[in-house]
Protein backbone atom coordinates (compact mmCIF):
# COMPACT_ATOMS: atom_id res chain seq x y z
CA UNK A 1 -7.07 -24.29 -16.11
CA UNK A 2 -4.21 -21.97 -15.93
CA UNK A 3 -1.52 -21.51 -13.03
CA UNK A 4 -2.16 -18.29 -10.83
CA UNK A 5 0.55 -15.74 -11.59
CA UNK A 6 -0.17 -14.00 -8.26
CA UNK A 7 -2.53 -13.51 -5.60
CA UNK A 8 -6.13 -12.12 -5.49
CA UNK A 9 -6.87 -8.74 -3.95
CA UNK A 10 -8.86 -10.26 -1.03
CA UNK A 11 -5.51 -12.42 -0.16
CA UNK A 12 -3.07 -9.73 -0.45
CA UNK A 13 -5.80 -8.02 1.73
CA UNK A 14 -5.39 -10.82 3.96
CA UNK A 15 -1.42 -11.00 3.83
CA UNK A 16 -1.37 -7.55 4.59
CA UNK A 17 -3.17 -7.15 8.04
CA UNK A 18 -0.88 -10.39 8.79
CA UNK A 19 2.17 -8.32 8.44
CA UNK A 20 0.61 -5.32 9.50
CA UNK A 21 0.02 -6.63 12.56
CA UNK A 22 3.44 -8.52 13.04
CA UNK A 23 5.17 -5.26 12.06
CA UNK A 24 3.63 -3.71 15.01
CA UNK A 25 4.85 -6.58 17.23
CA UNK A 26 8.22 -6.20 16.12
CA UNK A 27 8.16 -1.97 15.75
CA UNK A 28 7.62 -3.10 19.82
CA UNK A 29 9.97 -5.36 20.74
CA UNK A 30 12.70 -2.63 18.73
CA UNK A 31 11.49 0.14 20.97
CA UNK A 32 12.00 -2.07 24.00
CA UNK A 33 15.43 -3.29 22.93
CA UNK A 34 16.82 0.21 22.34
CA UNK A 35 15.24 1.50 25.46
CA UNK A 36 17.24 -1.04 27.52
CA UNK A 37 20.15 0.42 25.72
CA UNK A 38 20.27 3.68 26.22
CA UNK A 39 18.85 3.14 29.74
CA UNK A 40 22.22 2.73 32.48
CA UNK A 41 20.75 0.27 35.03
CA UNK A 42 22.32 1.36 37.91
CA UNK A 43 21.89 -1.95 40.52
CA UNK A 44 23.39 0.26 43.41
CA UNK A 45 27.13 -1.27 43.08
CA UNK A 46 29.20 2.34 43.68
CA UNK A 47 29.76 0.83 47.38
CA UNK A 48 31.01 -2.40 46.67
CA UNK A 49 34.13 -3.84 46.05
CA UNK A 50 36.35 -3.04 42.86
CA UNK A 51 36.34 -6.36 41.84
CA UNK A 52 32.21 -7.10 42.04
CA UNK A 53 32.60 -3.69 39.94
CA UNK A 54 34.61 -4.96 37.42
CA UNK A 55 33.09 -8.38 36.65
CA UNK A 56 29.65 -6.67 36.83
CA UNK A 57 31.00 -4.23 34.25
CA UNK A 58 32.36 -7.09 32.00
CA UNK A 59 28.57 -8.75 32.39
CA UNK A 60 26.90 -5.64 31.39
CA UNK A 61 29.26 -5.29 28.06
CA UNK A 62 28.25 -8.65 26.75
CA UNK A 63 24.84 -8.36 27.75
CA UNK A 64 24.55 -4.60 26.02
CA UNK A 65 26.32 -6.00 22.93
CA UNK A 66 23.86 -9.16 22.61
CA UNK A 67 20.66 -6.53 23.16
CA UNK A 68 22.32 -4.45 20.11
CA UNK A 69 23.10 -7.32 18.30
CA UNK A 70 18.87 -8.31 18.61
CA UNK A 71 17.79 -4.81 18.50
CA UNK A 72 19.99 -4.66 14.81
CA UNK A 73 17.73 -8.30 14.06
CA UNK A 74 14.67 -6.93 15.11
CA UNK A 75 15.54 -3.70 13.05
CA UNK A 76 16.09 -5.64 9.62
CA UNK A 77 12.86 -7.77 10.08
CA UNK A 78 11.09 -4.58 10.03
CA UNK A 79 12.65 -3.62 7.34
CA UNK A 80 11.60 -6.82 5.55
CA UNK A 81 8.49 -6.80 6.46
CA UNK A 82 8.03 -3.12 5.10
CA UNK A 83 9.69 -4.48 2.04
CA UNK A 84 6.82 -6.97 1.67
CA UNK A 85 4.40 -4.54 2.39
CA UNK A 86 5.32 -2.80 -0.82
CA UNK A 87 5.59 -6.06 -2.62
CA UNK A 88 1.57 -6.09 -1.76
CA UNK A 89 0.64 -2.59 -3.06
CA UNK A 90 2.82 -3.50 -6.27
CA UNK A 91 0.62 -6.32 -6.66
CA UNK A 92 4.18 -8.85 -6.77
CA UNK A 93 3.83 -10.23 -3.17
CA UNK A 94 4.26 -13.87 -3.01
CA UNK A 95 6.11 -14.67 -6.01
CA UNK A 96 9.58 -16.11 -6.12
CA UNK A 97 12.10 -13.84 -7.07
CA UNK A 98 14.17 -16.86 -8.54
CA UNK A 99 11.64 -18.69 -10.74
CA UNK A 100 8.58 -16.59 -10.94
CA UNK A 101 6.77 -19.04 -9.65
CA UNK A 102 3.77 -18.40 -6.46
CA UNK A 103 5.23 -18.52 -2.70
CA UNK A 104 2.96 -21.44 -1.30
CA UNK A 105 0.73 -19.89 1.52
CA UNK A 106 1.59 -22.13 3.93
CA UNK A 107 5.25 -20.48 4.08
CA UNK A 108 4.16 -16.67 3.46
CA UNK A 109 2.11 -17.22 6.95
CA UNK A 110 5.03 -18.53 8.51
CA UNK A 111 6.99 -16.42 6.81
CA UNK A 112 5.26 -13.40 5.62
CA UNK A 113 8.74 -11.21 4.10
CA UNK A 114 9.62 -14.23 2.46
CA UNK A 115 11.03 -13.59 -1.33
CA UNK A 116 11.90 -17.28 -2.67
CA UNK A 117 9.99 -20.50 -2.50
CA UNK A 118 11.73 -23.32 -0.34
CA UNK A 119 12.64 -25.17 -3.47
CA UNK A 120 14.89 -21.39 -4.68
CA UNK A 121 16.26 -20.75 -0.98
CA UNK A 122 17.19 -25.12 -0.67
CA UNK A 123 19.35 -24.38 -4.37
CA UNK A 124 21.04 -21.88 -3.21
CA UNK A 125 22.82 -23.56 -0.64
């Protein structure tokens, strides 16, 4: 019997409603990230002393940079899985970009953008 070179229709039907569906998850989560950034939470702290003011200014900083930080994350897994997306109308979705070989299914579930079988991404280390 010969090795599958690539995956049925009916799976890459199946593949794509997974991603489909977590690229609406994360399209979410991105909206919600850069909505808390270009939101100013004012907590009501104009009255208070000038040193609550500046360490609440310091905490805001760090905690705007880590939201842009995970908003730039969440922005590349969509890209990803977009990327993948097109892999599936090309008809080359689940194959290893290293050796050619089929992605098991196991790890495209887990990992549905992923390019290289854990044997290509473990050499390259």
């Amino acid at each position: 019997m010969a090795e599958k070179t690539r995956y049925s229709d009916t799976e890459l039907e199946e593949f794509k409603s997974l991603i489909q569906e977590k690229l609406k998850e994360a399209q979410e989560n991105y909206n919600l990230l850069i909505g808390s950034l270009s939101h100013n939470d004012d907590h009501g702290t104009d009255d208070t002393g000038r040193t609550f003011n500046m360490m609440e200014d310091g905490s805001e900083t760090l905690s705007r940079e880590e939201v842009a930080q995970l908003a730039a994350r969440q922005e590349k897994f969509i890209q990803n899985l977009q990327a993948a997306l097109v892999r599936i109308e090309n008809k080359t979705y689940g194959i290893c970009r290293v050796n050619g070989t089929l992605i098991p299914k196991e790890r495209l579930r887990l990992v549905p953008h992923a390019t290289m079988s854990i044997d290509a991404k473990n050499s390259q280390r």
